[in-house]
C-alpha atoms as a PDB file:
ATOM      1  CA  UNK A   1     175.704  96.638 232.143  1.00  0.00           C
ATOM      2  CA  UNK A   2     173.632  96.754 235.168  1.00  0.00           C
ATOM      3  CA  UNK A   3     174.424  96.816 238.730  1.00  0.00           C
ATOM      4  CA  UNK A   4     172.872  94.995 241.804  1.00  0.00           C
ATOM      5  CA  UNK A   5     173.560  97.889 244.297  1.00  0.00           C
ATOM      6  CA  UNK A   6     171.828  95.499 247.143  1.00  0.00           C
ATOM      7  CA  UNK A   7     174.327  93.132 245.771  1.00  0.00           C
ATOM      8  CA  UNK A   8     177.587  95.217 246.431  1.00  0.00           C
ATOM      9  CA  UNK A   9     176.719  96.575 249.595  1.00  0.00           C
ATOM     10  CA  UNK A  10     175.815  92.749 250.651  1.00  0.00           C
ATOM     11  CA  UNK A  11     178.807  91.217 249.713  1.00  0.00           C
ATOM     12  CA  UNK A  12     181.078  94.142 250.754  1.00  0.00           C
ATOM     13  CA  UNK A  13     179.738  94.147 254.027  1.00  0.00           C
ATOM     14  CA  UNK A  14     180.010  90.165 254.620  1.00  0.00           C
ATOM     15  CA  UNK A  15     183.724  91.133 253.364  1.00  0.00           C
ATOM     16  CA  UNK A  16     184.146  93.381 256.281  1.00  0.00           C
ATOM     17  CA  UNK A  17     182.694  90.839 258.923  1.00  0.00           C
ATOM     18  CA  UNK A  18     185.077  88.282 257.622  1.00  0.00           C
ATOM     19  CA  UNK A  19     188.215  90.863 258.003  1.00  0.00           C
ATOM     20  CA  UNK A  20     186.750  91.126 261.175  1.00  0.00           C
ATOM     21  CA  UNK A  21     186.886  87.930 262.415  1.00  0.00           C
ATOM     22  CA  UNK A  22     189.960  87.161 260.516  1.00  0.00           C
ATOM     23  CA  UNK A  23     191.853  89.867 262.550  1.00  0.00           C
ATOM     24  CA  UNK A  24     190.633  88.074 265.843  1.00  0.00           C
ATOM     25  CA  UNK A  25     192.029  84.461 264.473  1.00  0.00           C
ATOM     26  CA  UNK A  26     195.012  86.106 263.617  1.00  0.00           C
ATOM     27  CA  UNK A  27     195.416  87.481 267.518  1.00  0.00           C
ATOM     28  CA  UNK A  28     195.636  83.937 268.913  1.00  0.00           C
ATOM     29  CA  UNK A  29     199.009  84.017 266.893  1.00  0.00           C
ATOM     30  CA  UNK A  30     200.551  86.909 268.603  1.00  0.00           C
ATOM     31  CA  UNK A  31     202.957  85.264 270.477  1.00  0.00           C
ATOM     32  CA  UNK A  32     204.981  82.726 267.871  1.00  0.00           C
ATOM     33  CA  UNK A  33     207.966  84.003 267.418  1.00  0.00           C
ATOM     34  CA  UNK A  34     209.645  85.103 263.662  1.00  0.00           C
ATOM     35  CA  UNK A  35     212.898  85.053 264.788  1.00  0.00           C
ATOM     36  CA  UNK A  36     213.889  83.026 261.871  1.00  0.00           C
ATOM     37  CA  UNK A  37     213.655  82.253 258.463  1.00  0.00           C
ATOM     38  CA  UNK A  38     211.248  79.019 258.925  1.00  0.00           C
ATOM     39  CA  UNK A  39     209.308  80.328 261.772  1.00  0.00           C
ATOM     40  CA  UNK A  40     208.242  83.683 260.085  1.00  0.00           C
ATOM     41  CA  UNK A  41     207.214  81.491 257.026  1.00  0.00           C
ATOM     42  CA  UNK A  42     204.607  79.357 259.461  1.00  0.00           C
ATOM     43  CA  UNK A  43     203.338  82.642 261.191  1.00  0.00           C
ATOM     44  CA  UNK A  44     202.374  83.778 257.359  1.00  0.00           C
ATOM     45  CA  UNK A  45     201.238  80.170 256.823  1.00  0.00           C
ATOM     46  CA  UNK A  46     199.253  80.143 259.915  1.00  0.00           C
ATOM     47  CA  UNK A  47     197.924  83.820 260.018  1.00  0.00           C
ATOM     48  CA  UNK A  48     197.226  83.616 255.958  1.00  0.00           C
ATOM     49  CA  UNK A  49     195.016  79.845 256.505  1.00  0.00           C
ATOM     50  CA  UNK A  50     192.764  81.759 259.426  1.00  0.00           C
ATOM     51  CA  UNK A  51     192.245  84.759 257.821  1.00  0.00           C
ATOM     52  CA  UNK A  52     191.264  83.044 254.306  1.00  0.00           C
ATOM     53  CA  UNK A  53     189.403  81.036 256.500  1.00  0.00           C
ATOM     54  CA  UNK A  54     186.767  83.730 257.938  1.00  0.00           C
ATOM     55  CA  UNK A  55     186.847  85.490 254.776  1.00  0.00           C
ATOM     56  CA  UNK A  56     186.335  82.327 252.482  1.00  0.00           C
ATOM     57  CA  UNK A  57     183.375  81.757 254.922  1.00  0.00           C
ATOM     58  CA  UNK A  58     181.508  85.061 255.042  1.00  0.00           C
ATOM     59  CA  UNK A  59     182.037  85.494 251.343  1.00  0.00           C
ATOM     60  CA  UNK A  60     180.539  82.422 250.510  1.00  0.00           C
ATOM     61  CA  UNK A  61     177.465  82.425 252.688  1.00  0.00           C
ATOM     62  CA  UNK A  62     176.225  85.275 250.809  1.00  0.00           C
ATOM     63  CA  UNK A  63     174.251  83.458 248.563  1.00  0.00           C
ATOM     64  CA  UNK A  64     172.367  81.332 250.798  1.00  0.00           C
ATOM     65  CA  UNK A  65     172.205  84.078 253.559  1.00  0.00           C
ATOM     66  CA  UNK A  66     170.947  87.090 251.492  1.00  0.00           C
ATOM     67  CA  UNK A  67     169.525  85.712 248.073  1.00  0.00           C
ATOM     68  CA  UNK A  68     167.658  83.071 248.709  1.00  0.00           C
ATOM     69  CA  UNK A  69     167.818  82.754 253.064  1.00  0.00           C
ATOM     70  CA  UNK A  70     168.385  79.218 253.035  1.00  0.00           C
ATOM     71  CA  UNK A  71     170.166  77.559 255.792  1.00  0.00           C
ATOM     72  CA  UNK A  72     171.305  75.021 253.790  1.00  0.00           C
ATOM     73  CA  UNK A  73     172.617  76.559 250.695  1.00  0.00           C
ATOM     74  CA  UNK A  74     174.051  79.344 253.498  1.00  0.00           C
ATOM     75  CA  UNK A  75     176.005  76.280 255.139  1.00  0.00           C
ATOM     76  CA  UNK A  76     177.069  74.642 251.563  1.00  0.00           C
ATOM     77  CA  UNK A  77     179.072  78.175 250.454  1.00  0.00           C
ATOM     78  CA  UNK A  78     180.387  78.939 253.755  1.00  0.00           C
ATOM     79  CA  UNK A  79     182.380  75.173 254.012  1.00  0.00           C
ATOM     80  CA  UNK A  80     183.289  75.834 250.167  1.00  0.00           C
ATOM     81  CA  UNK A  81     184.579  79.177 250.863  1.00  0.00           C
ATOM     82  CA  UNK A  82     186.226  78.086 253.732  1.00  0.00           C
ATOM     83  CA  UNK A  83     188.102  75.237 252.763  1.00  0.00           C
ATOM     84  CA  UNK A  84     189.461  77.634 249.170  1.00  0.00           C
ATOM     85  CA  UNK A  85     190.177  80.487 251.392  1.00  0.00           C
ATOM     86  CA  UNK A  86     192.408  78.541 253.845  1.00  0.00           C
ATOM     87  CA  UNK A  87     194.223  77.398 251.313  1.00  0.00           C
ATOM     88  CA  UNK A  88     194.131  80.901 249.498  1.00  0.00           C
ATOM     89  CA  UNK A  89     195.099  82.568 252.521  1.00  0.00           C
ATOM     90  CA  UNK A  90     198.131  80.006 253.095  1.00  0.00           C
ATOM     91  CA  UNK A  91     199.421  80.433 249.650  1.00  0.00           C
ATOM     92  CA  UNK A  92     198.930  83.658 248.631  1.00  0.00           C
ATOM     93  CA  UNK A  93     200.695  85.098 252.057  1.00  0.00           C
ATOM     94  CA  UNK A  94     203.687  82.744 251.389  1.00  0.00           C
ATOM     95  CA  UNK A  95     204.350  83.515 248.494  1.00  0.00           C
ATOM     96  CA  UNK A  96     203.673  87.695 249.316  1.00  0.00           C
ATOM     97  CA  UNK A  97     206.530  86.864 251.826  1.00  0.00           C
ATOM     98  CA  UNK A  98     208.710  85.409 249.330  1.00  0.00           C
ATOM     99  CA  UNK A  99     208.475  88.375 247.160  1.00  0.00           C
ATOM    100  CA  UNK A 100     208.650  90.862 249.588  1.00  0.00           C
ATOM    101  CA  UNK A 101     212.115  88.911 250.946  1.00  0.00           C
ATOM    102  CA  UNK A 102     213.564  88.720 247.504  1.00  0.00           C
ATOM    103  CA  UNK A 103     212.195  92.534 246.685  1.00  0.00           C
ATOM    104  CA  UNK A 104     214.543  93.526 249.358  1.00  0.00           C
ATOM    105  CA  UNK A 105     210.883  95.078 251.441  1.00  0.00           C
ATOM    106  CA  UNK A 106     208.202  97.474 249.709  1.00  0.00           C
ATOM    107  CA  UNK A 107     204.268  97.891 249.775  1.00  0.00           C
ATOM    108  CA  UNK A 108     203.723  96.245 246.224  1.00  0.00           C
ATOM    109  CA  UNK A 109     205.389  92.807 247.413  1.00  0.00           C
ATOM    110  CA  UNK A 110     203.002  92.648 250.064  1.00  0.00           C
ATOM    111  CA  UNK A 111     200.328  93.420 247.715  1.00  0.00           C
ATOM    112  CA  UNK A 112     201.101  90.960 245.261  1.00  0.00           C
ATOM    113  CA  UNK A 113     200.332  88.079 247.971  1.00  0.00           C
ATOM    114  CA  UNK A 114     197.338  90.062 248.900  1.00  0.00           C
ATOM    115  CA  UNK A 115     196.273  90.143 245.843  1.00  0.00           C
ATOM    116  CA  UNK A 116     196.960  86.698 244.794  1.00  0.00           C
ATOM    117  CA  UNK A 117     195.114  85.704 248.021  1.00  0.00           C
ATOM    118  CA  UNK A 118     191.892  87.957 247.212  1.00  0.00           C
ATOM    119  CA  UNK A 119     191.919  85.651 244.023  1.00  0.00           C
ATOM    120  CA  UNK A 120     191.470  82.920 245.465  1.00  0.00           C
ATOM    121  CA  UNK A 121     189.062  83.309 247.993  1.00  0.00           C
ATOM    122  CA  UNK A 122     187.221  84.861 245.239  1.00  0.00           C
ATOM    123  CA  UNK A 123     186.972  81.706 242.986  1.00  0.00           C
ATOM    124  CA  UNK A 124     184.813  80.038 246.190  1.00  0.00           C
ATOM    125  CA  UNK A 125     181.299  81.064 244.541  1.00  0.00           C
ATOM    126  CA  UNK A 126     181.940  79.551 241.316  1.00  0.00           C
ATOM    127  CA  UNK A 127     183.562  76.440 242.695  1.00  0.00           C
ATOM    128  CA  UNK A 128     180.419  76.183 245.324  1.00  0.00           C
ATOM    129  CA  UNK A 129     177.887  76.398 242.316  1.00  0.00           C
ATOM    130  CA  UNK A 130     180.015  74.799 239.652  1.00  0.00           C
ATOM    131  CA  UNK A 131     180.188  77.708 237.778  1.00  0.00           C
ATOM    132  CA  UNK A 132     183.382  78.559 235.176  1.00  0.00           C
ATOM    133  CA  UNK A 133     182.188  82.164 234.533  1.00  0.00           C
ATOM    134  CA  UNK A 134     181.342  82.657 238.273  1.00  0.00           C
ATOM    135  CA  UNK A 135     184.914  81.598 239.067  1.00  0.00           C
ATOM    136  CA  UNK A 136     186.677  83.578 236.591  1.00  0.00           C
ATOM    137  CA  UNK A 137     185.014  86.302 237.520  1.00  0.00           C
ATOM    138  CA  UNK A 138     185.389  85.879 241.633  1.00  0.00           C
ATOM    139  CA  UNK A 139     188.863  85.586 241.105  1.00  0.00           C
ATOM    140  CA  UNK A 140     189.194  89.027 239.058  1.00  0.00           C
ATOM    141  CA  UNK A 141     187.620  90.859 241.663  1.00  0.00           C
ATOM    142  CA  UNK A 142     189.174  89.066 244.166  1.00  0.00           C
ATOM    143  CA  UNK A 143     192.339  89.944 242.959  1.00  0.00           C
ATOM    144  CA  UNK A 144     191.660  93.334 242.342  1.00  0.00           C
ATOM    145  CA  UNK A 145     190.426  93.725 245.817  1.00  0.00           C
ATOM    146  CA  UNK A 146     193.019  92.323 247.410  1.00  0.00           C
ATOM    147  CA  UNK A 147     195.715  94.515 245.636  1.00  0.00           C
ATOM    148  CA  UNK A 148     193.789  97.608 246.929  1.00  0.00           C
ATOM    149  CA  UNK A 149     192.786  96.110 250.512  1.00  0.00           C
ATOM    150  CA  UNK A 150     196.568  94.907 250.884  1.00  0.00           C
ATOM    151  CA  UNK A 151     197.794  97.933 250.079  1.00  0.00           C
ATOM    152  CA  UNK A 152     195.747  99.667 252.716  1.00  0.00           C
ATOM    153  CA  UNK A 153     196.477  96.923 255.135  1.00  0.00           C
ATOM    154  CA  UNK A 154     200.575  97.125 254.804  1.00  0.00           C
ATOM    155  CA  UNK A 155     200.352 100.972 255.019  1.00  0.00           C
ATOM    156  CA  UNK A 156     198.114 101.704 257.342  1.00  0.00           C
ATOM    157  CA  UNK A 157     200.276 100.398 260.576  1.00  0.00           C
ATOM    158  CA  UNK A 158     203.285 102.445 258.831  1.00  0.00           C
ATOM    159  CA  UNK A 159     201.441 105.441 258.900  1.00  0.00           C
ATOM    160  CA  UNK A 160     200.228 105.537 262.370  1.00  0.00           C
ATOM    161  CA  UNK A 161     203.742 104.486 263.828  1.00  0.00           C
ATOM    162  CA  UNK A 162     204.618 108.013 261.707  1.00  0.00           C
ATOM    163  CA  UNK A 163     202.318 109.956 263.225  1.00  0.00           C
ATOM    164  CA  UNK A 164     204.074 109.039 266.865  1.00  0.00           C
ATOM    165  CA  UNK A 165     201.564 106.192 268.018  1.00  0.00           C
ATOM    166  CA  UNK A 166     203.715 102.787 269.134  1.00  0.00           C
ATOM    167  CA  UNK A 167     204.641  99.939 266.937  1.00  0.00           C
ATOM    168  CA  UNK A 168     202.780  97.641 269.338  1.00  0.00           C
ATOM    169  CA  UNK A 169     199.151 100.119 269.048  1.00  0.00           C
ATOM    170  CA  UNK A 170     200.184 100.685 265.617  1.00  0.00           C
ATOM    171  CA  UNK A 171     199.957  97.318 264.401  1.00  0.00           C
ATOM    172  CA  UNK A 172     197.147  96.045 266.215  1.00  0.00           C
ATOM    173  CA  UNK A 173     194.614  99.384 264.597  1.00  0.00           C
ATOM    174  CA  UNK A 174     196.073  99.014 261.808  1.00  0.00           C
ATOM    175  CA  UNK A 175     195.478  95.463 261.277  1.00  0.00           C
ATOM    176  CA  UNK A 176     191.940  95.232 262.355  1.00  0.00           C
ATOM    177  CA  UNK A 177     191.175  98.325 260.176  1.00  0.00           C
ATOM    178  CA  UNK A 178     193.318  96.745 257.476  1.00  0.00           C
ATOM    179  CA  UNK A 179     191.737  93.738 257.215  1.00  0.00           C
ATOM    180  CA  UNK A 180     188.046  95.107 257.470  1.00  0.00           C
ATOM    181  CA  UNK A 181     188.888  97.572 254.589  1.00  0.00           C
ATOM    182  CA  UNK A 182     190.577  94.332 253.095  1.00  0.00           C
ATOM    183  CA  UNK A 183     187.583  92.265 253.357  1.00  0.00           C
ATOM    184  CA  UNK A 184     185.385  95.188 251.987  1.00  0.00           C
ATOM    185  CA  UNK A 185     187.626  95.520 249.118  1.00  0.00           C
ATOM    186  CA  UNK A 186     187.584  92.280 248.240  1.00  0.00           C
ATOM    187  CA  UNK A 187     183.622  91.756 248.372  1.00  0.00           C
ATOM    188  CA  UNK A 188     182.842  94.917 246.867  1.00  0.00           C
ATOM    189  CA  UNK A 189     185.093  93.774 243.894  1.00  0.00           C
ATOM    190  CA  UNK A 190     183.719  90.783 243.092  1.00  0.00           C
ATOM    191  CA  UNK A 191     180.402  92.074 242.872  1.00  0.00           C
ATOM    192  CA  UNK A 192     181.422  94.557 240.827  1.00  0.00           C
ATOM    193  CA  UNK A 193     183.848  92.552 238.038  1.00  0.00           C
ATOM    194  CA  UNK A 194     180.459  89.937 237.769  1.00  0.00           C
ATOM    195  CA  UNK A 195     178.332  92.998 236.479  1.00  0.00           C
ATOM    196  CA  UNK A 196     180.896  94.396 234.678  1.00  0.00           C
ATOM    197  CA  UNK A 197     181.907  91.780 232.657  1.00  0.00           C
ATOM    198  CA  UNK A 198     178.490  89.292 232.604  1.00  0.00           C
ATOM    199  CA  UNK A 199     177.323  88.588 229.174  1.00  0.00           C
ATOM    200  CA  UNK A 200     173.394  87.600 229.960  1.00  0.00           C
ATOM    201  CA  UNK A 201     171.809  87.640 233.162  1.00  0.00           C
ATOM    202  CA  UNK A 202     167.442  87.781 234.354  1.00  0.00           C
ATOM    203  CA  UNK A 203     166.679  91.120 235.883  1.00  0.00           C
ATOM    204  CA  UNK A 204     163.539  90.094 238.381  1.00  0.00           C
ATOM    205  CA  UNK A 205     160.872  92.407 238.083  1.00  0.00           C
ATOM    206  CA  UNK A 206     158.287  90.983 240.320  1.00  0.00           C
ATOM    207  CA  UNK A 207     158.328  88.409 242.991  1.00  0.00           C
ATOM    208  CA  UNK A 208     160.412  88.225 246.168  1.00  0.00           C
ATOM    209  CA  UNK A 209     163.618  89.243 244.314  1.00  0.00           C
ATOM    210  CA  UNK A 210     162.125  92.093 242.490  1.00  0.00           C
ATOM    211  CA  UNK A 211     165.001  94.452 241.370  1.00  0.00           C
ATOM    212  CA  UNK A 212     167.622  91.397 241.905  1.00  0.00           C
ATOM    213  CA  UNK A 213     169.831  89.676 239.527  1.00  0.00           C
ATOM    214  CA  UNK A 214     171.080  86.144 238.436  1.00  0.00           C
ATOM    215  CA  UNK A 215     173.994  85.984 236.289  1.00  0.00           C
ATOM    216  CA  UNK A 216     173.728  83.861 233.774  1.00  0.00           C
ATOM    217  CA  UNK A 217     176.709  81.211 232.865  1.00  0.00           C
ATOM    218  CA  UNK A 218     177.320  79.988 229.078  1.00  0.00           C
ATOM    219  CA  UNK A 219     180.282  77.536 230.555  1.00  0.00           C
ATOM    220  CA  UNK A 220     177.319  75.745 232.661  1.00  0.00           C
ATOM    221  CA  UNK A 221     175.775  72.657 230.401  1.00  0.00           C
ATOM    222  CA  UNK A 222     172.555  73.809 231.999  1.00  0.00           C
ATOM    223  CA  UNK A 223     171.353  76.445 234.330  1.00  0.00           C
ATOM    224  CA  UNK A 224     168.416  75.157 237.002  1.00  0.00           C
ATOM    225  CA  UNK A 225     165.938  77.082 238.489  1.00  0.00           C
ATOM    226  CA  UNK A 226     163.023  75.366 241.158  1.00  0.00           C
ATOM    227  CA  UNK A 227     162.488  75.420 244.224  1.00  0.00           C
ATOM    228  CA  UNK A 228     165.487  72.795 245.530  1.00  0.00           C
ATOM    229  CA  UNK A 229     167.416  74.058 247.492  1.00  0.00           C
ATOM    230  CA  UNK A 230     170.840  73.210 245.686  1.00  0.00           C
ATOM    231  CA  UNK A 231     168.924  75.235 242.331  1.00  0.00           C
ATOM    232  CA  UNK A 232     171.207  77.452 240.555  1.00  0.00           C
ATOM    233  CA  UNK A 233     168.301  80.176 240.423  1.00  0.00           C
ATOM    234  CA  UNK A 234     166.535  78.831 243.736  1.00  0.00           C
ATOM    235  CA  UNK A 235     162.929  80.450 244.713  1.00  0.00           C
ATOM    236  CA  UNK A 236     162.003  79.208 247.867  1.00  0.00           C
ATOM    237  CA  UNK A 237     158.737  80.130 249.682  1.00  0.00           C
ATOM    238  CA  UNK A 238     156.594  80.250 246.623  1.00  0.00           C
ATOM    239  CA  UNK A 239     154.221  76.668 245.971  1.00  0.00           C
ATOM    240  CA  UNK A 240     153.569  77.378 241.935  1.00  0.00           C
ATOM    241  CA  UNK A 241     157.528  76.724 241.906  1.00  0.00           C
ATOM    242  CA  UNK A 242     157.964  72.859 241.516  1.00  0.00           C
ATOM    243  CA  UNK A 243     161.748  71.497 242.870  1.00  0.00           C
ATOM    244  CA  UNK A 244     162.941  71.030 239.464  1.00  0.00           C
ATOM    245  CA  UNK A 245     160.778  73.759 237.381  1.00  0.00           C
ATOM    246  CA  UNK A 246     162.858  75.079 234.566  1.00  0.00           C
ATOM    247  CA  UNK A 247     166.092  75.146 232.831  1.00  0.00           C
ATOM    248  CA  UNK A 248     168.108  77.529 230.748  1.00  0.00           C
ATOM    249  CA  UNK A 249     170.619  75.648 228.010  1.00  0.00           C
ATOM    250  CA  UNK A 250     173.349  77.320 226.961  1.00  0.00           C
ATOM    251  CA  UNK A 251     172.829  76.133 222.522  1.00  0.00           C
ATOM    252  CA  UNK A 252     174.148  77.753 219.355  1.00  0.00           C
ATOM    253  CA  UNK A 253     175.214  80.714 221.140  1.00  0.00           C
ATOM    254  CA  UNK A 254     171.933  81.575 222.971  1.00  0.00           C
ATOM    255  CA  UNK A 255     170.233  80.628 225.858  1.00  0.00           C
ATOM    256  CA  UNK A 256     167.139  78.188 225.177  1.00  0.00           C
ATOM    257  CA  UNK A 257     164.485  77.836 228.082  1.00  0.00           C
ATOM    258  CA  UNK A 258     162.531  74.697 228.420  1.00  0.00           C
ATOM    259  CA  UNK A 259     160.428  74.141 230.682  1.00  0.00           C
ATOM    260  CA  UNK A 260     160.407  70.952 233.311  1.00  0.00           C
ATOM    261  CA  UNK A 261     157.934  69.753 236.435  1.00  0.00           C
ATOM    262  CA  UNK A 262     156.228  73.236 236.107  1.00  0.00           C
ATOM    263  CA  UNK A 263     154.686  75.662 234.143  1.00  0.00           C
ATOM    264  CA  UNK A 264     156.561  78.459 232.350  1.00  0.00           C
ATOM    265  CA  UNK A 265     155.131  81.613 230.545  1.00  0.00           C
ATOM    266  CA  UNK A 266     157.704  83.831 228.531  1.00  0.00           C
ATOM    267  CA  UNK A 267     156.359  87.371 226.643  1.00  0.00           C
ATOM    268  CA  UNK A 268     158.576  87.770 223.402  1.00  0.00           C
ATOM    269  CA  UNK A 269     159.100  90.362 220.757  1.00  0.00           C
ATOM    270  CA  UNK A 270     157.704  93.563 223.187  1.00  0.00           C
ATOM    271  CA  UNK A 271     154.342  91.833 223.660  1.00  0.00           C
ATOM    272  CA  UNK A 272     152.489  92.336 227.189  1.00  0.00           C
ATOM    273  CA  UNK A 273     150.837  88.693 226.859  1.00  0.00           C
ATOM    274  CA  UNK A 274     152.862  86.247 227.993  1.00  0.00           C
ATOM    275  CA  UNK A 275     151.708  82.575 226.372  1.00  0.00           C
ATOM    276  CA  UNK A 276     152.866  78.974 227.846  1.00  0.00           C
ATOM    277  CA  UNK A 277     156.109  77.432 225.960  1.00  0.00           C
ATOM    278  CA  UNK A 278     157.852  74.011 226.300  1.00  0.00           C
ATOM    279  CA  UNK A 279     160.695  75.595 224.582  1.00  0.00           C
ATOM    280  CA  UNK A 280     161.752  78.840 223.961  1.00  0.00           C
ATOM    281  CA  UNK A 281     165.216  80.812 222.626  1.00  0.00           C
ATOM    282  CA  UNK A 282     165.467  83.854 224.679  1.00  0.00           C
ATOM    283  CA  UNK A 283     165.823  86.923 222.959  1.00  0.00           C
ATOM    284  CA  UNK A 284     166.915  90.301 224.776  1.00  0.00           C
ATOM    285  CA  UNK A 285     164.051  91.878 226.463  1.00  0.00           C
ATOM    286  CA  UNK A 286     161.654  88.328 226.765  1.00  0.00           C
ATOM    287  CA  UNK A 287     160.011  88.448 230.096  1.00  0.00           C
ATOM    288  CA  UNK A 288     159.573  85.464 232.027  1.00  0.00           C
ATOM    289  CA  UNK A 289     156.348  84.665 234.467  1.00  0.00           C
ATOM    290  CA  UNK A 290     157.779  81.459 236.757  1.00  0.00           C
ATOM    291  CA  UNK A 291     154.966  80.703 239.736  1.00  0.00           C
ATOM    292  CA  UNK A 292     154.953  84.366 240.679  1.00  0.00           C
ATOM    293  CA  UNK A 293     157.960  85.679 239.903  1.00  0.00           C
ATOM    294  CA  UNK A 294     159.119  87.408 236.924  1.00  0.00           C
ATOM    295  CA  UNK A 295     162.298  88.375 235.011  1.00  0.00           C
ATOM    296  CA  UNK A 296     163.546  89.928 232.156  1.00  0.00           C
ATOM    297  CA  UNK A 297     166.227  88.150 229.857  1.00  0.00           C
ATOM    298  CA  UNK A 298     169.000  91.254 229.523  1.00  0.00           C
ATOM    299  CA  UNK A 299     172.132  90.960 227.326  1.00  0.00           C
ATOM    300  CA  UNK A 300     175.608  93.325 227.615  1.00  0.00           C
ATOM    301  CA  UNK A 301     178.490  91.902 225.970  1.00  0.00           C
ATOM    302  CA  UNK A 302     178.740  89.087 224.050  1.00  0.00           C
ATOM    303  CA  UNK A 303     178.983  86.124 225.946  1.00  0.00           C
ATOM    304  CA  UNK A 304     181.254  83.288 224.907  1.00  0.00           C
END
């Protein structure tokens, strides 16, 4: 297993922002009432849409904003992430109300929506770049993330009232810290469940994402890499990289890399020369030269 640090601490901290801003959507809903039944459902409805909503959207810029700084791709996961967190945010609170009502109260009711909504805005990535594996694995840590963020979030404005400040203080620190540390949780998780659980990924060892990572996706007919912006591995900024250069194919249980519009160079078998190929089945350890980048073809568990 290895993990992209740069990549936890990216994603964690776009989590936070989108807590952020979530907790200031959520204030323009201060004043509709609960008072019954129907009404507190909408306010859950309401506050769960906005806050999936921010979070969806800083969550899914992250690959456009940080690994390849590309407007474009940037815009692409943000709407993506938007539009599933909305809906994530919508459902999963609704149905953490639900629970909660027919629990009779408790913190792990109000998780379970949490939680349930960290899975879905998770699953944004993989829907944005049409990825099975990416999704699965988004919606783990999004899941996971949400249980511990919603924990955090429900308890936190119950511990300060205890400590003597007011319900009305109370809620409003608790929520904006809740939701940060919610946010956090949530990035920081889905990070973490894709390296944990990847079966095959390229570790770059030189080039502009030198110590970076691409996860690899056996569910994916084939995986892209060029210069186009819409790639699935896209190096911008570098004019050796044609739009549509290579391709990885997921065949007979192993990835086989062909070559497309450009040139591709691939060291096999520990050698330092690295020779031209048309065609080659990757094999732990093969080092890749594309324009001037390179990577190394790394393995954990078996991928399926």
């Amino acid at each position: 297993m290895r993990i992209d640090l740069p990549a936890l601490h990216q994603r964690s901290l776009l989590g936070g922002l989108g807590g952020l801003l979530g907790w200031g959507l959520m204030t323009l809903l201060v004043h509709v009432s609960t008072e019954t039944t129907a009404k507190l459902f909408l306010k859950d409805m309401l506050t769960g849409a906005l806050i999936g909503l921010a979070l969806g959207a800083m969550t899914g810029a992250w690959d456009g904003l940080f690994r390849n700084r590309s407007w474009r791709r940037s815009a692409v996961g943000a709407a993506v992430g938007a539009a599933v967190g909305l809906g994530g945010g919508l459902i999963g609170l609704v149905v953490g109300e639900v629970v909660f009502l027919l629990a009779g109260g408790g913190l792990f009711p109000r998780a379970v929506g949490w939680g349930l909504f960290g899975a879905l805005v998770g699953a944004n990535e993989g829907l944005a770049r049409r990825s099975p594996q990416k999704l699965a694995f988004g919606a783990y840590g999004g899941l996971l993330g949400g249980l511990l963020g919603g924990s955090t979030c429900e308890s936190l404005a119950g511990l300060l009232q205890m400590i003597g400040l007011g319900r009305g203080l109370a809620i409003a620190f608790g929520g904006v810290i809740g939701l940060v540390l919610l946010g956090l949780f949530v990035g920081l998780m889905i990070a973490f469940v894709e390296d944990l659980l990847r079966g095959a990924w390229l570790l770059f060892t030189a080039g502009r994402f030198e110590g970076q990572t691409r996860t690899l996706d056996p569910a994916k007919k084939e995986t892209t890499i060029g210069r186009n912006e819409l790639a699935d591995i896209c190096i911008l900024s570098d004019p050796a990289i044609a739009t549509q250069h290579a391709r990885l194919v997921w065949s007979n249980g192993g990835f086989v890399l062909e070559a497309l519009e450009g040139e591709v160079r691939v060291s096999s078998g520990g050698r330092a020369d690295l020779t031209p190929i048309q065609s080659h089945r990757l094999e732990p350890g093969d080092l890749i030269q594309i324009g001037s980048s390179r990577a190394q073809y790394q393995t954990g568990r078996v991928a399926t």
